[in-house]
Structures are given as structure tokens and as C-alpha cells.
N, C-alpha and C. Protein backbone atom coordinates (compact mmCIF):
# COMPACT_ATOMS: atom_id res chain seq x y z
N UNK A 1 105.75 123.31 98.90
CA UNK A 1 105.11 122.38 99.81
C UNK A 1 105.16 122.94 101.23
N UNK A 2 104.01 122.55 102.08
CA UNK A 2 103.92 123.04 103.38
C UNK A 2 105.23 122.42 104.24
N UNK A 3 105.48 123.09 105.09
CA UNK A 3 106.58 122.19 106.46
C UNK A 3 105.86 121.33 107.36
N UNK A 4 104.67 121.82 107.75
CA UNK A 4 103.95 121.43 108.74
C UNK A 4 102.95 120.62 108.80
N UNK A 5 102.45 119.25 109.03
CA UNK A 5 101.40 118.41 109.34
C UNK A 5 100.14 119.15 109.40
N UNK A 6 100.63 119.78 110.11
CA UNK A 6 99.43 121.17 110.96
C UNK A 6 98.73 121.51 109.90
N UNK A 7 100.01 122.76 109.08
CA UNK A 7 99.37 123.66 108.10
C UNK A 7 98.66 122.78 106.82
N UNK A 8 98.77 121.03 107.26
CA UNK A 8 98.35 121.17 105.45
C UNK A 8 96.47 120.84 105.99
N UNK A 9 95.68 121.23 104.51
CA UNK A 9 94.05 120.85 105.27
C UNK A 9 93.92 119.43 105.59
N UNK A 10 92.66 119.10 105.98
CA UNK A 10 92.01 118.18 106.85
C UNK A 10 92.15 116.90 105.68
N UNK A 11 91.65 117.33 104.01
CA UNK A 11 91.58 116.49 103.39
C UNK A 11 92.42 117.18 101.73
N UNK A 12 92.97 115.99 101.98
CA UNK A 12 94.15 116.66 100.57
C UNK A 12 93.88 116.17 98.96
N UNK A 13 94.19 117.13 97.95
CA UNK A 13 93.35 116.85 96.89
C UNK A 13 94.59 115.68 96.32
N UNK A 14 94.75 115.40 95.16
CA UNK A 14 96.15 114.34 94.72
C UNK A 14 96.83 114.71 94.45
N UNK A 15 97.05 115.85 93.68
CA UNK A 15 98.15 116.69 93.67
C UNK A 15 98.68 117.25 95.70
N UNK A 16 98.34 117.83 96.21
CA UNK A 16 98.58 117.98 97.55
C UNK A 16 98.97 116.60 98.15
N UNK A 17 98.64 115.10 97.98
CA UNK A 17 98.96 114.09 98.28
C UNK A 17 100.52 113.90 97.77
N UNK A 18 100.44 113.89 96.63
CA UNK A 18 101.76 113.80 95.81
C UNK A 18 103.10 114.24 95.97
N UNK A 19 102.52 115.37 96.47
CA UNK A 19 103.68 116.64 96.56
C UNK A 19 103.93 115.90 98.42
N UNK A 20 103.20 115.69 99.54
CA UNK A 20 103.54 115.01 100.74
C UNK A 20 104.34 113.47 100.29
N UNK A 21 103.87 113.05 99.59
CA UNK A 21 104.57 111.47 99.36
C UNK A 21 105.84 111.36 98.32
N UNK A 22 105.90 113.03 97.34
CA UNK A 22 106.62 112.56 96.76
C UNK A 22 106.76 111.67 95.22
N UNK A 23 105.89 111.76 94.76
CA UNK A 23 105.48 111.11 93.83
C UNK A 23 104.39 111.49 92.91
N UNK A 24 104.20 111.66 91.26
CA UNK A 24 103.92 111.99 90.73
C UNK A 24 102.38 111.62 90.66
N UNK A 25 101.59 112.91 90.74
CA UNK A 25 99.64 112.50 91.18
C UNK A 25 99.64 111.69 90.02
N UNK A 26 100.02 110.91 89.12
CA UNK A 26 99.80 109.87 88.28
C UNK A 26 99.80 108.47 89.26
N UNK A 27 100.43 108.34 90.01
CA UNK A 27 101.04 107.26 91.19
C UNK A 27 99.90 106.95 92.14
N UNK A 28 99.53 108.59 92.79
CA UNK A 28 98.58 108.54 93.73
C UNK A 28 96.81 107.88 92.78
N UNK A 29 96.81 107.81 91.93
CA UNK A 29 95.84 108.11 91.33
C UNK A 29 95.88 106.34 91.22
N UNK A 30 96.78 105.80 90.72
CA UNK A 30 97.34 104.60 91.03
C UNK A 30 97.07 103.60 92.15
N UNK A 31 97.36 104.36 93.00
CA UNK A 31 97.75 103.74 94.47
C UNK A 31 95.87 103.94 95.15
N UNK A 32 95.37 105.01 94.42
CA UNK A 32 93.86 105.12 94.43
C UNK A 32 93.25 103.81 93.63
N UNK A 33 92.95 103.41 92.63
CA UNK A 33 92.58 102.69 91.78
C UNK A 33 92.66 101.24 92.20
N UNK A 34 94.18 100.99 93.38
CA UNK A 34 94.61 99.30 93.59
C UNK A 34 93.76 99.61 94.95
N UNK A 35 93.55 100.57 95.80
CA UNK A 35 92.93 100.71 97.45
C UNK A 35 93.88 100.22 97.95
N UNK A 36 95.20 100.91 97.56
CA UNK A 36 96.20 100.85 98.53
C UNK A 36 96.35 102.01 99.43
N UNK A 37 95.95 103.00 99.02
CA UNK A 37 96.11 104.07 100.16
C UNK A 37 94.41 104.54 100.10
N UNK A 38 94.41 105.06 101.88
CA UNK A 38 93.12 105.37 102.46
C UNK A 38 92.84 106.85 101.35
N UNK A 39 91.32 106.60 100.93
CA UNK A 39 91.19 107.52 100.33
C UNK A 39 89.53 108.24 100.41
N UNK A 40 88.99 108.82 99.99
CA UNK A 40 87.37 109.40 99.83
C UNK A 40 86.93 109.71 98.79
N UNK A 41 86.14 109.56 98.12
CA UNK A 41 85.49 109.75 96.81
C UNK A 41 84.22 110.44 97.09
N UNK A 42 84.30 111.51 96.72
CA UNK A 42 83.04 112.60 96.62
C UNK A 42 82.87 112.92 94.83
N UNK A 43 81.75 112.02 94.49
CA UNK A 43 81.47 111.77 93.11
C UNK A 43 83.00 111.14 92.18
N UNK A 44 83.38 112.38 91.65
CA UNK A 44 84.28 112.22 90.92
C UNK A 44 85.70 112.57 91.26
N UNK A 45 85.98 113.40 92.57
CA UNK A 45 86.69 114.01 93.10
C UNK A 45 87.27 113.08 94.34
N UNK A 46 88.42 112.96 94.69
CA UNK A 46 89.24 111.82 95.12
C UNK A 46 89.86 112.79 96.59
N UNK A 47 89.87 112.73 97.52
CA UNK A 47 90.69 113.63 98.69
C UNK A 47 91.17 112.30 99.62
N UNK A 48 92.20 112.35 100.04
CA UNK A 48 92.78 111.55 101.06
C UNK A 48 93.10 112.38 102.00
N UNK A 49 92.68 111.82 103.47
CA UNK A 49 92.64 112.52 104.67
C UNK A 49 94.20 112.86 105.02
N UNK A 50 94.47 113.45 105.55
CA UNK A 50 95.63 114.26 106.14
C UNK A 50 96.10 113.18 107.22
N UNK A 51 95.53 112.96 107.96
CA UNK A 51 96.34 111.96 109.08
C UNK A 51 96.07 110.79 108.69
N UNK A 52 95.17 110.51 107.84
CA UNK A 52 94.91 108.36 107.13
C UNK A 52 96.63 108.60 106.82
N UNK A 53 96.92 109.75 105.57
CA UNK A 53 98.10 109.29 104.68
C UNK A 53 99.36 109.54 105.65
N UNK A 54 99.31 110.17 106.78
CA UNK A 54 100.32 109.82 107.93
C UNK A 54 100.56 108.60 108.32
N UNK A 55 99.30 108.73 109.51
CA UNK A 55 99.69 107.08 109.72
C UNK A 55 100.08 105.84 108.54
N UNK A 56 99.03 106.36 107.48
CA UNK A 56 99.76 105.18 106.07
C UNK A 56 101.27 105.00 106.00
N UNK A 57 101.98 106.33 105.93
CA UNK A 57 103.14 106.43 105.61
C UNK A 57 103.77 105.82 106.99
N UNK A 58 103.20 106.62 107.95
CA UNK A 58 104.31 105.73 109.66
C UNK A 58 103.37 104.97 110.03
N UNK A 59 103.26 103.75 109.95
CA UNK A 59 102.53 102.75 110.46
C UNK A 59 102.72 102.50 112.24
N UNK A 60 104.25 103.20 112.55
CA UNK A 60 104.22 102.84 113.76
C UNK A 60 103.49 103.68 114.85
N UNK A 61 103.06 104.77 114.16
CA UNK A 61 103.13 106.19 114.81
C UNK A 61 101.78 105.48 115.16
N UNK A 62 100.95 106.76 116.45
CA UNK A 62 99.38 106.10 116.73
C UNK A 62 98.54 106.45 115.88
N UNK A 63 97.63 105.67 115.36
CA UNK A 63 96.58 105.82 114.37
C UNK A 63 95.64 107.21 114.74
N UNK A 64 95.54 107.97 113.88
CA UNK A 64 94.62 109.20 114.58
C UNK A 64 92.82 108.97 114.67
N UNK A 65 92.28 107.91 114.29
CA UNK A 65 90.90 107.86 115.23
C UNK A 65 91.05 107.19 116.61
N UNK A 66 92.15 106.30 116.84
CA UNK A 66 91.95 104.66 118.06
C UNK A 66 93.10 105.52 119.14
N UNK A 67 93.98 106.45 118.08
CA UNK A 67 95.01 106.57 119.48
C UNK A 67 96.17 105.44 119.92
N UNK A 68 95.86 104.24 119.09
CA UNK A 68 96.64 103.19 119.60
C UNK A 68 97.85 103.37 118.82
N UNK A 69 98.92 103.63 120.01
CA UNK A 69 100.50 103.41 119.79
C UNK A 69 101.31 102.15 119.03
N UNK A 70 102.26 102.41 118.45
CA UNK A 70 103.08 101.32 117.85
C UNK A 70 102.14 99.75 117.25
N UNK A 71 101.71 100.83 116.32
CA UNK A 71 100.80 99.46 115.23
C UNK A 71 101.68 98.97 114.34
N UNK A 72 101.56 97.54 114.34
CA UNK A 72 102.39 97.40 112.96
C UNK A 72 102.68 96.94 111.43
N UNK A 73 101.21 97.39 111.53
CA UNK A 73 100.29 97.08 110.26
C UNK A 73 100.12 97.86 109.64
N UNK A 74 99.73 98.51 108.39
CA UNK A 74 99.03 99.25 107.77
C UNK A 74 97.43 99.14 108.40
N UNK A 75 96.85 100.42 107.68
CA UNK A 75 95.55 100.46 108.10
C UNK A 75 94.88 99.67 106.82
N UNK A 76 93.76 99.06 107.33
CA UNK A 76 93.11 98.29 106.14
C UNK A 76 92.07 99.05 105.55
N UNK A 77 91.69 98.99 104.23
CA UNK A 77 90.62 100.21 103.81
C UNK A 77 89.32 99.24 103.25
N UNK A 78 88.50 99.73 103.86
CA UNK A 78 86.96 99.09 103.15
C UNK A 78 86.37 99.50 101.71
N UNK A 79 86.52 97.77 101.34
CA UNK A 79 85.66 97.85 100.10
C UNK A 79 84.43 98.04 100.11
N UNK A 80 84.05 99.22 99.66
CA UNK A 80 82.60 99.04 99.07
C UNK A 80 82.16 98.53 98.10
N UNK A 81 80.87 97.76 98.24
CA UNK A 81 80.85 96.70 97.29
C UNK A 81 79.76 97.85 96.17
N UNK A 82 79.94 97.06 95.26
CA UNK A 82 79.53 97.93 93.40
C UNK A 82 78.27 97.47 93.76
N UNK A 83 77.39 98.49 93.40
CA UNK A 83 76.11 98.33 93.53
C UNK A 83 75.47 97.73 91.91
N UNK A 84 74.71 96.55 91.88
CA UNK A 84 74.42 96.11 90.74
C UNK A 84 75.46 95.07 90.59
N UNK A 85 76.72 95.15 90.12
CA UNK A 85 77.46 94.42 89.72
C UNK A 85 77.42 94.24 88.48
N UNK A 86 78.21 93.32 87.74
CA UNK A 86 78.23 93.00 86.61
C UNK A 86 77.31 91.95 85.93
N UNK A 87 76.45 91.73 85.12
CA UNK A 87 75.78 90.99 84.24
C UNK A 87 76.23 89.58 84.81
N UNK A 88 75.44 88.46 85.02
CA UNK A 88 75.94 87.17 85.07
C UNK A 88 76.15 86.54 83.77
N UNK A 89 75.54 86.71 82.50
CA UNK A 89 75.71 86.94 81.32
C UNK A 89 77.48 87.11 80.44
N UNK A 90 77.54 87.78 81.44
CA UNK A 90 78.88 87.72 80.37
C UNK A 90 79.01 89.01 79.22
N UNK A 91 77.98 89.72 78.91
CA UNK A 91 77.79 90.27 77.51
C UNK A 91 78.11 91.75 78.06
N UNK A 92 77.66 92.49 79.53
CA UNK A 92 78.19 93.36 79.93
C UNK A 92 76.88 94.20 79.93
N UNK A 93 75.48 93.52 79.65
CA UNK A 93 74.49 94.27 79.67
C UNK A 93 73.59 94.49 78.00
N UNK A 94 74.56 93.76 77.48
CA UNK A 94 74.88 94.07 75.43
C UNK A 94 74.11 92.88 75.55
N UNK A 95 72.64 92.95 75.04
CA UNK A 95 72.40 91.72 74.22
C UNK A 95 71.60 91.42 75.15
């Protein structure tokens, strides 16, 4: 694992997440799935930004787009809403 904030890239794959948090990319993949941690989806491929999963982890530290010092919240992550949605039906599209 890297030492440095610096050295790791801009956007980290889940394994590279894992290995920063500590926890097995089964977890992150997890923690992907509930939109508990800030994440990006390019098709099928999952990268979480380098400073989202900072500040995630130090909430107090300053957020790296706003700059604003001693937050004491987590960052909140936007749902995108499912395009289509599900059947009002019930059947799932079946029938």
C-alpha cells in the first residue's frame, strides 16, 4: 500500500479502496451497493475518488471541493433516480 495521499491516483479502483480503508473489496463493494460511501460508476466499473473517501473517512478535515473546515457530517451522496423504474404491475415486466 502507498504511504502517501499524494501518491495514490485521483480515482481508486475497490481493491485500491480496500487496501486505504482496510477492509476486504467484498465490504467496499457493500458499502457501494447501500450508497454509503461516495462513489462513480463508469458502466460496470466502480472508482471512488481519492479525496470523497478522505474526507468520508475524516469528516472533520475540509471537504476537498467547498474547502469548508471542521464539518461534522458526512458528505451526502446523490441518488440517481432508475430510469424507467419498475412495472406498476407487480409482474416485473412478465406478463
Amino acid at each position: 500500500m502507498t504511504t502517501s495521499w499524494d501518491d495514490l491516483p485521483l480515482q481508486l479502483t475497490v481493491e485500491e479502496a480496500a487496501d486505504v480503508l482496510r477492509v476486504n473489496r467484498n465490504q467496499v463493494y457493500k458499502l457501494v451497493r447501500q450508497r454509503m460511501i461516495p462513489h462513480i460508476r463508469l458502466g460496470r466499473l466502480v472508482r471512488i475518488p481519492r479525496d470523497e473517501i478522505r474526507y468520508w473517512q475524516h469528516p472533520d478535515a475540509a471537504h476537498p471541493q467547498t474547502a469548508v473546515a471542521a464539518r461534522t457530517s458526512r458528505p451526502k451522496v446523490e441518488v440517481m433516480p432508475v430510469r424507467g423504474g419498475l412495472p406498476a404491475t407487480g409482474t416485473h415486466g412478465r406478463g
